[in-house]
Protein backbone atom coordinates (compact mmCIF):
# COMPACT_ATOMS: atom_id res chain seq x y z
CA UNK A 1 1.12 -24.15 3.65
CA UNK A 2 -1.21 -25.25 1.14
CA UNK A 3 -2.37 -22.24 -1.63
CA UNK A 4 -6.14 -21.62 -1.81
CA UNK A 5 -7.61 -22.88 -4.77
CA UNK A 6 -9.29 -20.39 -7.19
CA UNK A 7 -12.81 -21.14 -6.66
CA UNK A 8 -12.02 -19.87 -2.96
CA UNK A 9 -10.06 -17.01 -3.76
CA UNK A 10 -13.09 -15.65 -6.17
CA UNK A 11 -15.35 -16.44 -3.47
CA UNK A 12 -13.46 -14.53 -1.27
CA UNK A 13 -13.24 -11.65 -3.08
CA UNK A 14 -17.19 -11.48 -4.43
CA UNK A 15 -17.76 -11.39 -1.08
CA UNK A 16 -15.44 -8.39 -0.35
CA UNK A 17 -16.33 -6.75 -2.75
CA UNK A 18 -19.97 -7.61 -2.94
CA UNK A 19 -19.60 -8.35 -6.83
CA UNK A 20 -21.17 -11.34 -8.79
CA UNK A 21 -18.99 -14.42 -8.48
CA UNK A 22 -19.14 -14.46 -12.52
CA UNK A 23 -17.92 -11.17 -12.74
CA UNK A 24 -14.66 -12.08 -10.17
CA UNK A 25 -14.21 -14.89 -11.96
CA UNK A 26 -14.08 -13.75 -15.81
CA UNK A 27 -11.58 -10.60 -14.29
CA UNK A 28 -9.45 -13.02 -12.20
CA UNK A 29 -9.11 -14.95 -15.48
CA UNK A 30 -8.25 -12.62 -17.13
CA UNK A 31 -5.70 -11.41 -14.99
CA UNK A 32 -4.06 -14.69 -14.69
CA UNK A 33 -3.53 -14.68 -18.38
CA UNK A 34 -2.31 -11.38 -18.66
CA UNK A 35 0.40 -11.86 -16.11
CA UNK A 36 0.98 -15.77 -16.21
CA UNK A 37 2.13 -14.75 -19.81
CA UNK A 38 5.59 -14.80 -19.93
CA UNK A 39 6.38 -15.45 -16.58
CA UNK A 40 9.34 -17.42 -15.87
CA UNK A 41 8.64 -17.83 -11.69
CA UNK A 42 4.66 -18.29 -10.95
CA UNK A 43 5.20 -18.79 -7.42
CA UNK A 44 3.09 -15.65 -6.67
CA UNK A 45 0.79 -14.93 -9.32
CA UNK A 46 -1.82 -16.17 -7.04
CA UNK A 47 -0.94 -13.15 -4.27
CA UNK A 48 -0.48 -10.54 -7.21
CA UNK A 49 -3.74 -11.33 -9.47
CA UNK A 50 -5.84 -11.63 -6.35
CA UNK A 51 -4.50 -7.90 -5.32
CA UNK A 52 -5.16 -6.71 -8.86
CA UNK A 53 -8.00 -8.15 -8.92
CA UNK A 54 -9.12 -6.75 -5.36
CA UNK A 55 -7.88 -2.90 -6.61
CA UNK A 56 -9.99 -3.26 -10.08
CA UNK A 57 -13.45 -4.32 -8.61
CA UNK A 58 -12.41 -1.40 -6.04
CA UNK A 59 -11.68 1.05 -8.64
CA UNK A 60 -15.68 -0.32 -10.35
CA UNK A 61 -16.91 0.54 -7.34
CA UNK A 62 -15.66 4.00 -6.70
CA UNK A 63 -16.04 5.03 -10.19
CA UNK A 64 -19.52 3.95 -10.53
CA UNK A 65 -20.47 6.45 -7.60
């Protein structure tokens, strides 16, 4: 099964979330730093940033209410 690349996974989630696709982006970039750091098995970064991700542009969202 091929892994979606990570133009579609910010897509995806900018329009879940209903955030900016810069915004996804710049946070899903940073997330992939901050965890691909280190990390000896990167098989599922992909499924963990996206969740973080996800949660903080969730988190935004309630917050800013």
């Amino acid at each position: 099964m091929k892994q979606p690349s990570v133009a579609e996974v910010v897509k995806a989630i900018a329009a879940e979330t209903q955030m900016p696709m810069e915004t996804v982006a710049k946070m899903y970039e940073e997330t992939w730093a901050e965890y691909s750091e280190g990390a000896r098995i990167k098989d599922y970064l992909t499924v963990l940033v996206t969740r973080r991700v996800r949660e903080n542009l969730r988190n935004m969202r309630t917050s800013a209410h």
